[in-house]
Protein backbone atom coordinates (compact mmCIF):
# COMPACT_ATOMS: atom_id res chain seq x y z
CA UNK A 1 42.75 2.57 0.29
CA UNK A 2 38.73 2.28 0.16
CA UNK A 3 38.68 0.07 3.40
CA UNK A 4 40.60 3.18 5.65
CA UNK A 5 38.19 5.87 3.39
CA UNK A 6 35.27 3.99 4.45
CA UNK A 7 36.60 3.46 8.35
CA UNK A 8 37.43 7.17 8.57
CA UNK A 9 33.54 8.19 6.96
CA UNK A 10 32.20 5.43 10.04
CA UNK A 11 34.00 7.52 12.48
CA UNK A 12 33.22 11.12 11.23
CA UNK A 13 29.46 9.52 11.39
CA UNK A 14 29.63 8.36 14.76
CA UNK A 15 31.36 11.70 15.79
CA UNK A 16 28.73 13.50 14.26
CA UNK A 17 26.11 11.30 16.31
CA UNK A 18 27.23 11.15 19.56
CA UNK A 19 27.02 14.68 19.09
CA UNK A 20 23.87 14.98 18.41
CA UNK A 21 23.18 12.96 21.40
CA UNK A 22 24.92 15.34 23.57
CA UNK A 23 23.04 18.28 22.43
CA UNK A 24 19.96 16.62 22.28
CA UNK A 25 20.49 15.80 25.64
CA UNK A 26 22.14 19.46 26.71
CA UNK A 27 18.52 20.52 25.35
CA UNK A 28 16.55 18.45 27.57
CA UNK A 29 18.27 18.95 30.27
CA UNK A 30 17.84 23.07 29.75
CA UNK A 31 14.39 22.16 29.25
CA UNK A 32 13.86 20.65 32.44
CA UNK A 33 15.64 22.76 34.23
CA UNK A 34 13.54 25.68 32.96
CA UNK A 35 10.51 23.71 33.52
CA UNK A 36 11.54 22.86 37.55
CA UNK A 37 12.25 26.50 37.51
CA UNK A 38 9.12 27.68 35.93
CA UNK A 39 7.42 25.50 38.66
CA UNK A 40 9.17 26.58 41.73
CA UNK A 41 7.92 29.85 40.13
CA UNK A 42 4.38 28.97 40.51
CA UNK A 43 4.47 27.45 43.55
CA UNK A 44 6.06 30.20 45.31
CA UNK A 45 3.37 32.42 43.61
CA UNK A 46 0.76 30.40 45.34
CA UNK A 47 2.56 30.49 48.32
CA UNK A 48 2.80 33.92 48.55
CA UNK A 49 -0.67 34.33 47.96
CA UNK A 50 -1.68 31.91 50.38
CA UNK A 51 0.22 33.60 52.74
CA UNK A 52 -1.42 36.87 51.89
CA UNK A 53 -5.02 34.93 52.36
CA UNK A 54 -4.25 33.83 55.30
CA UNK A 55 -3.01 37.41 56.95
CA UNK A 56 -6.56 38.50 55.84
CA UNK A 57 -8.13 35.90 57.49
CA UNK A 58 -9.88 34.00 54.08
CA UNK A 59 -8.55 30.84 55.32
CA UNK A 60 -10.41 28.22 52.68
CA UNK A 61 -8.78 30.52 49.89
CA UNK A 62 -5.67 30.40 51.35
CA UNK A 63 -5.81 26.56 52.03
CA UNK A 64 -6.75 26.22 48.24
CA UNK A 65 -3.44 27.93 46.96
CA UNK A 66 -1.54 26.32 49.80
CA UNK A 67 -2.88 23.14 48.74
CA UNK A 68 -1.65 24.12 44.80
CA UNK A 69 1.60 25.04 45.69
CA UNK A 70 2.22 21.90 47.94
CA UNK A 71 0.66 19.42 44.49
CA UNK A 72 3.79 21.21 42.50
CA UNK A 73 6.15 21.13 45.22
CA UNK A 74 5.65 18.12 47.54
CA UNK A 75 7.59 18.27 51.08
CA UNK A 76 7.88 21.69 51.35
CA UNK A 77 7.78 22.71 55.12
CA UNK A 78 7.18 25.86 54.73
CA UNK A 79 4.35 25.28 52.58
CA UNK A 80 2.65 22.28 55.15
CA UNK A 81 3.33 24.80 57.94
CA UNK A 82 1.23 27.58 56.16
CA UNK A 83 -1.57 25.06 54.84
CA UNK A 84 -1.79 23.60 58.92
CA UNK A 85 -2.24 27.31 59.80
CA UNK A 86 -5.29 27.94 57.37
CA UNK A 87 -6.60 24.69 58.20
CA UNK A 88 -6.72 26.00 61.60
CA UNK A 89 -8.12 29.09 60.68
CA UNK A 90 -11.32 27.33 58.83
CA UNK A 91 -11.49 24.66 62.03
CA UNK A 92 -10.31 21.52 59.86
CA UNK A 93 -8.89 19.87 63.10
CA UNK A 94 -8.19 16.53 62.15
CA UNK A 95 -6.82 17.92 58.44
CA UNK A 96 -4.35 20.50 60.76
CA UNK A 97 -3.41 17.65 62.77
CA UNK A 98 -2.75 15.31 60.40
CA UNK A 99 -0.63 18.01 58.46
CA UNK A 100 1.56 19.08 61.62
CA UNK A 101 1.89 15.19 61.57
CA UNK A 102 3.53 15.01 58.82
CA UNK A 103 6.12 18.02 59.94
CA UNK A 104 6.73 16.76 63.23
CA UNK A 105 7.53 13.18 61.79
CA UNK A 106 10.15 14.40 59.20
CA UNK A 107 11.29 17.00 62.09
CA UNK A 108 10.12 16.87 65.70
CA UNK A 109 11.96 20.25 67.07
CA UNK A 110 9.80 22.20 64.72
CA UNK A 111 8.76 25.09 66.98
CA UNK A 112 6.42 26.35 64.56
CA UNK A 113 4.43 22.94 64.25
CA UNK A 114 4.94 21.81 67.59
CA UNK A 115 3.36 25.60 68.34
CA UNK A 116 0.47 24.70 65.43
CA UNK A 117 -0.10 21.51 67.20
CA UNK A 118 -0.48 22.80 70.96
CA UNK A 119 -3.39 25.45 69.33
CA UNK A 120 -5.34 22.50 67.32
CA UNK A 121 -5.21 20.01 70.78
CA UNK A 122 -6.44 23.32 73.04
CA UNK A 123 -9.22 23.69 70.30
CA UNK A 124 -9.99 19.63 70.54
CA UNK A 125 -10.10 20.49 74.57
CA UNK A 126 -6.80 18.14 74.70
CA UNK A 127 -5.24 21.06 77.08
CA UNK A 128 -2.77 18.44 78.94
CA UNK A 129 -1.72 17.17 75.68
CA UNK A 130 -1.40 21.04 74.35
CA UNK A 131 0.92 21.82 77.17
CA UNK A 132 3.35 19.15 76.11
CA UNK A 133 3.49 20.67 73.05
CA UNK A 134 3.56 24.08 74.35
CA UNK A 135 6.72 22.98 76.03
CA UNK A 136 8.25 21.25 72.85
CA UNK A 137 7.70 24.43 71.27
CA UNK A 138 9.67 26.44 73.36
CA UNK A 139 12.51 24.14 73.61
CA UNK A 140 12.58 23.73 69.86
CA UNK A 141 14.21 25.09 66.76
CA UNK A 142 12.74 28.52 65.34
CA UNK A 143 14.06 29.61 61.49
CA UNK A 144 13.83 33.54 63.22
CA UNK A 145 14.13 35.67 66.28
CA UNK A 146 14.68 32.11 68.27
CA UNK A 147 14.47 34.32 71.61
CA UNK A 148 11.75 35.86 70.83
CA UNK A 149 9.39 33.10 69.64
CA UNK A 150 10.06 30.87 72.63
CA UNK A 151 9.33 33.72 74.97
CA UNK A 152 5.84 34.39 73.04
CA UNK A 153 5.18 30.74 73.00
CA UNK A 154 5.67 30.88 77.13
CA UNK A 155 3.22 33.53 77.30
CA UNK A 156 0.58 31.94 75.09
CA UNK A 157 0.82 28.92 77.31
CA UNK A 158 0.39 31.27 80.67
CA UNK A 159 -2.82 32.44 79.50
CA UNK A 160 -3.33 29.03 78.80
CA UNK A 161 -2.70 27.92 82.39
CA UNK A 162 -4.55 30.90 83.92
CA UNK A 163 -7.62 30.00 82.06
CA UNK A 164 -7.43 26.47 83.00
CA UNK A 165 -6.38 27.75 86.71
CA UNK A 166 -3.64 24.91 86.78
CA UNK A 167 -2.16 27.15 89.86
CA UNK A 168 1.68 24.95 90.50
CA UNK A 169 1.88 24.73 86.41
CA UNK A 170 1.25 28.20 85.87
CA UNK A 171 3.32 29.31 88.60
CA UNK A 172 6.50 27.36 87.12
CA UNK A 173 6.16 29.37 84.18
CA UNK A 174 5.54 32.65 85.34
CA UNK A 175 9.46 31.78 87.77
CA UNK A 176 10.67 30.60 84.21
CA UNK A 177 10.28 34.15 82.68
CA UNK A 178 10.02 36.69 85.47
CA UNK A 179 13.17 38.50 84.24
CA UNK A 180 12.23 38.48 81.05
CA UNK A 181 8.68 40.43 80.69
CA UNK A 182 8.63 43.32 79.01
CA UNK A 183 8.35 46.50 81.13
CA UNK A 184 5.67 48.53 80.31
CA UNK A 185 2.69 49.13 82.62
CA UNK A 186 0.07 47.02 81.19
CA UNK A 187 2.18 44.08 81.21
CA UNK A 188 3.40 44.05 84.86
CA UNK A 189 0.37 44.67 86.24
CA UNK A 190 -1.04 41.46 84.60
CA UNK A 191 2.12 39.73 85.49
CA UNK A 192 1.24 40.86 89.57
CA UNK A 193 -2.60 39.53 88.78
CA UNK A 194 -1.06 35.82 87.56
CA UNK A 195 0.80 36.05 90.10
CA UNK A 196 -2.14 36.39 92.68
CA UNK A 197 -3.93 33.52 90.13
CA UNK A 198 -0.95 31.15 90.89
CA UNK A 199 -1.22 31.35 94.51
CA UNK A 200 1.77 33.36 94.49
CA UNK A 201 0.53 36.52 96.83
CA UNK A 202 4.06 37.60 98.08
CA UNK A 203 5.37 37.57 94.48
CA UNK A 204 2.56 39.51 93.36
CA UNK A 205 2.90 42.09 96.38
CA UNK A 206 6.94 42.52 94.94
CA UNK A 207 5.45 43.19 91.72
CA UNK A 208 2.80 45.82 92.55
CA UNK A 209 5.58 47.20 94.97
CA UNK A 210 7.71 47.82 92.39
CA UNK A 211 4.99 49.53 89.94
CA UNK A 212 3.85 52.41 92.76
CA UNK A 213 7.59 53.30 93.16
CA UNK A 214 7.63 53.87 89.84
CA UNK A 215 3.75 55.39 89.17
CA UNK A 216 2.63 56.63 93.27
CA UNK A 217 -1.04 57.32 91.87
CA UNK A 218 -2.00 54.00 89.90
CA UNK A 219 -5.08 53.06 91.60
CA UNK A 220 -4.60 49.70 89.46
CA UNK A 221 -1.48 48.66 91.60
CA UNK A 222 -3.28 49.34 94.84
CA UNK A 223 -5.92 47.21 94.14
CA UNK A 224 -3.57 44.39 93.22
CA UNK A 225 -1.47 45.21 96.45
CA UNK A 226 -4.51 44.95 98.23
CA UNK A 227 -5.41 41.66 96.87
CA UNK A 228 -2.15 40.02 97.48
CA UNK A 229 -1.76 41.44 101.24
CA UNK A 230 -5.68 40.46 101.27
CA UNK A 231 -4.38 37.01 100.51
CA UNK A 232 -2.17 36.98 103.20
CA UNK A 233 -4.34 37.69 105.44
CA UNK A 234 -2.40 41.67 106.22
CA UNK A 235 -6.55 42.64 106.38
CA UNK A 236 -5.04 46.18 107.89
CA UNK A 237 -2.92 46.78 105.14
CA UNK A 238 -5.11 45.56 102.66
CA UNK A 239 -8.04 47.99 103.89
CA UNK A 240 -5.25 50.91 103.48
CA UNK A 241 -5.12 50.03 100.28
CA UNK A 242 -8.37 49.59 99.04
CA UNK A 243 -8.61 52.92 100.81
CA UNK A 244 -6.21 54.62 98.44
CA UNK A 245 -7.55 52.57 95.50
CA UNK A 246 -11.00 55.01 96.25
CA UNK A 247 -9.38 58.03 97.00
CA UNK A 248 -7.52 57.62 93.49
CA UNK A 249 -11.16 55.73 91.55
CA UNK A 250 -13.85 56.47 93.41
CA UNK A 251 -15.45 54.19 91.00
CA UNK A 252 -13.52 51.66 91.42
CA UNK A 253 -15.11 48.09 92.79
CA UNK A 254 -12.94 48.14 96.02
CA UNK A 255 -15.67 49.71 98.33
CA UNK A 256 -16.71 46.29 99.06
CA UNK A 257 -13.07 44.63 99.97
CA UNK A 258 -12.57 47.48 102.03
CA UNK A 259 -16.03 46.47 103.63
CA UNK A 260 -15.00 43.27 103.98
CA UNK A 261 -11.35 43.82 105.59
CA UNK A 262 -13.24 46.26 107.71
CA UNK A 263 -15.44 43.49 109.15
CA UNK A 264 -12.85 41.12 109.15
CA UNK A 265 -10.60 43.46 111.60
CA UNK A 266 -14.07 44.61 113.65
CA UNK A 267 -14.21 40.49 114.20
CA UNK A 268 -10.74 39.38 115.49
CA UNK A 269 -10.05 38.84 118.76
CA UNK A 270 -6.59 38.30 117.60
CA UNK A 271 -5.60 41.56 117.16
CA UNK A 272 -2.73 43.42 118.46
CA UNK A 273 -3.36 46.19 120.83
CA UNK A 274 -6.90 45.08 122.28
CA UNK A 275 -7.61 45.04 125.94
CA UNK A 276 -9.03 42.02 127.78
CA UNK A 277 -12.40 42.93 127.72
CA UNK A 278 -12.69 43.95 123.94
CA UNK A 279 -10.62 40.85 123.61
CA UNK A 280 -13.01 38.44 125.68
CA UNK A 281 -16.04 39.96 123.57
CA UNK A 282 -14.90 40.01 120.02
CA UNK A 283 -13.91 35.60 120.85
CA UNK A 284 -17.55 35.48 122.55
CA UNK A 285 -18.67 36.70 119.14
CA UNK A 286 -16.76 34.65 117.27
CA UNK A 287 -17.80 31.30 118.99
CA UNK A 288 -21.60 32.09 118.77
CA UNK A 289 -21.09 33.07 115.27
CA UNK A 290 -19.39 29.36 114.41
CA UNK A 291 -22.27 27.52 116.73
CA UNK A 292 -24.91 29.22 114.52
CA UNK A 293 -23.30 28.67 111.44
CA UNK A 294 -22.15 25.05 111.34
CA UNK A 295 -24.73 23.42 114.34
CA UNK A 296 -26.95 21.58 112.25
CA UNK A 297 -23.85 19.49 110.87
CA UNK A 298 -21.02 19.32 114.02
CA UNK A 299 -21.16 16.95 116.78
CA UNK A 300 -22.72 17.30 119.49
CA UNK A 301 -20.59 17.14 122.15
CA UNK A 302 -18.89 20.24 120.64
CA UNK A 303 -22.13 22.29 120.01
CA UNK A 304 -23.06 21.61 123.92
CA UNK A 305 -19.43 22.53 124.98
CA UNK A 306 -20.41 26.28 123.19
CA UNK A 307 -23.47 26.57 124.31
CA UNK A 308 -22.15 26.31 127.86
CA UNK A 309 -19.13 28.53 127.18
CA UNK A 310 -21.54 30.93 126.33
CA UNK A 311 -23.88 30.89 128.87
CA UNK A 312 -21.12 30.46 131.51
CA UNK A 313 -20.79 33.88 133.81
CA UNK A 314 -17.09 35.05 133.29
CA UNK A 315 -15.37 37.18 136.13
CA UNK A 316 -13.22 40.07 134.96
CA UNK A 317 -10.43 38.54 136.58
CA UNK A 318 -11.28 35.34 133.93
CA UNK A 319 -11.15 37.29 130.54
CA UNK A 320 -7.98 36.50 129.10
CA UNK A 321 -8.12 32.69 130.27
CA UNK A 322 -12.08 32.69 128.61
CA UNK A 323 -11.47 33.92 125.49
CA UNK A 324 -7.92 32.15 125.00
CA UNK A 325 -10.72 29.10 125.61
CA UNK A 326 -13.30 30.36 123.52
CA UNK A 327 -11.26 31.00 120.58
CA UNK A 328 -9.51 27.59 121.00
CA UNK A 329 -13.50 25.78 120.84
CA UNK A 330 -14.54 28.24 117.94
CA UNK A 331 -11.77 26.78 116.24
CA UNK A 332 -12.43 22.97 116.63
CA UNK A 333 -16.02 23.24 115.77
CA UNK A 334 -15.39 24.38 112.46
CA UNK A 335 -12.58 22.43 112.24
CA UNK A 336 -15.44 19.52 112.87
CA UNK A 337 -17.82 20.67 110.92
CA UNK A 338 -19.47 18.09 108.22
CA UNK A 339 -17.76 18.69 104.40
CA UNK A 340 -19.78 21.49 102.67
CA UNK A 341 -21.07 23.14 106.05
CA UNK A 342 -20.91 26.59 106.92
CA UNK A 343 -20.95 29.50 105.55
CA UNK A 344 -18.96 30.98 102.26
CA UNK A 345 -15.33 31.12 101.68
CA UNK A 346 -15.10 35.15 101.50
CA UNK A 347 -17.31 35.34 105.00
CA UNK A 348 -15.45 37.31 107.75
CA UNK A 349 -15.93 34.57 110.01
CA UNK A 350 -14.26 32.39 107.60
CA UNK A 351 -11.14 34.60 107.39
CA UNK A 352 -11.21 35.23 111.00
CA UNK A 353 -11.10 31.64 112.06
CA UNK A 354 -8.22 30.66 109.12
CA UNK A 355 -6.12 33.75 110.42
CA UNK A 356 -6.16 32.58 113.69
CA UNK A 357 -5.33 28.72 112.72
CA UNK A 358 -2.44 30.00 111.32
């Protein structure tokens, strides 16, 4: 019997250890779990408070409790997103860039950090490597309001474009989200102005259109209409409008474009309406005025041609022919002219002579 007495105390010992184990274990296990708890605790408490920093615009403080809260909880995107914004903030270029690095690696449809990235290149004056990212951005993932992130991201890289004047590139994006600007005032008239930026003066005109229908006395959406029929080279419209711009804001800066539509229409000989002789002098006018301007640097041949035009008699009968002719040699001497020659883009004899290539 002692042999089975002993066997059965070897068991109730081993029972009695193994449970121990299990406890001991169920212990540590609570233990650790509390203490990953506790932690993820503390590191969203830094978070939060780096987030709060960085709202307020302290961004070393906020890098400093970002930078805590990433030491307890490594990989956290949220966190390297938030410390790449305060690095930013304080101008640590290379430390943002390396961060957002690290982001786009592990995940390279981050909006967010493709967004982060695009700022830090613009502030390295990396713009055609920002735009890439600009574009990654939009066509990324967003964790909220997906719609409206990507549309804000467009927009931040239109200003981008208008302040880099990249005229095709900017005008791509302004097509991409023309339905989808917000209407208030403000914002469509500086949609019609990118428009006139991009090159884009009929697009602009529809814009501005579209605003007077709406508000008849905005002196704002004259001006611009002006501009973009100024732009193509409509100088009577655009002089009506600059006219109602200073009837609405007699303050306003347009006295001068309407001077200079004003000249522009005194100057053409291509104007409907005029009779031969009014026709004959304004292109008289208009070839002395391109002899003076670009003689020193045209050929020869060309300036002698225009001096004899102009010193040839011309018969009444001869008016039409002569200034058909006198147009046609004002046009190939500046056409001629030497690179740089002449006088400034905005001139009325400029604008007069394009007008008429046309």
């Amino acid at each position: 019997m002692l042999p089975s007495a002993t066997g059965g105390q070897f068991l109730r010992t081993l029972s009695l250890v193994a449970l121990a184990i299990a406890v001991t274990f169920a212990v540590d296990t609570f233990l650790a779990k509390m203490e990953q708890s506790e932690t993820r605790v503390e590191a969203a408490r830094l978070y939060a408070q780096g987030r709060q920093l960085l709202a307020q615009g302290r961004y070393a403080e906020a890098a400093d409790s970002l930078q805590d809260a990433l030491t307890i909880q490594r990989n956290n995107r949220d966190y390297e997103l938030a410390l790449a914004q305060a690095q930013l903030g304080q101008g640590q270029l290379a430390d943002a860039a390396a961060t957002l690095d690290r982001l786009l690696t592990a995940d390279s449809t981050n909006g967010p950090a493709n967004l982060n990235m695009a700022r830090v290149l613009v502030k390295q004056g990396k713009t055609s490597q920002a735009i890439s990212y600009y574009h990654r951005a939009v066509y990324g993932s967003w964790p909220d309001d997906a719609t409206g992130s990507r549309l804000n991201t467009r927009f931040e890289l239109i200003d981008l474009l208008a302040q880099q004047n990249s005229k095709e590139e900017l005008l791509g994006e302004l097509l991409a989200v023309e339905d989808q600007f917000p209407h208030d005032l403000p914002t469509r008239l500086r949609m019609g102005q990118l428009f006139l930026q991009a090159g884009s003066a009929s697009r602009a005109a529809v814009v501005f259109q579209q605003i007077l229908k709406e508000h008849p006395e905005n002196a704002a959406a004259y001006s611009g209409l002006g501009e973009s029929e100024f732009a193509q080279a409509d100088y009577r419209a655009a002089a009506n409008d600059f006219s109602l711009v200073l009837r609405l804001n007699p303050q306003d800066h347009a006295a001068a474009r309407l001077d200079l539509c004003e000249r522009v229409l005194a100057l053409d000989p291509t104007r409907r309406g005029l009779d031969p002789a009014e026709r004959f002098r304004r292109s008289h006018a208009l070839l002395e005025m391109t002899l003076n301007a670009v003689q020193p640097c045209s050929s020869s041949e060309l300036v002698d041609q225009a001096r004899k035009a102009l010193d040839a008699k011309v018969t009444s009968a001869r008016r039409d022919a002569r200034a058909e002719a006198d147009l046609d040699l004002a046009e190939e001497l500046w056409q001629a002219r030497a690179p740089g020659c002449g006088v400034p883009p905005q001139d009325p004899l400029v604008l007069v002579l394009t007008r008429a290539a046309k």
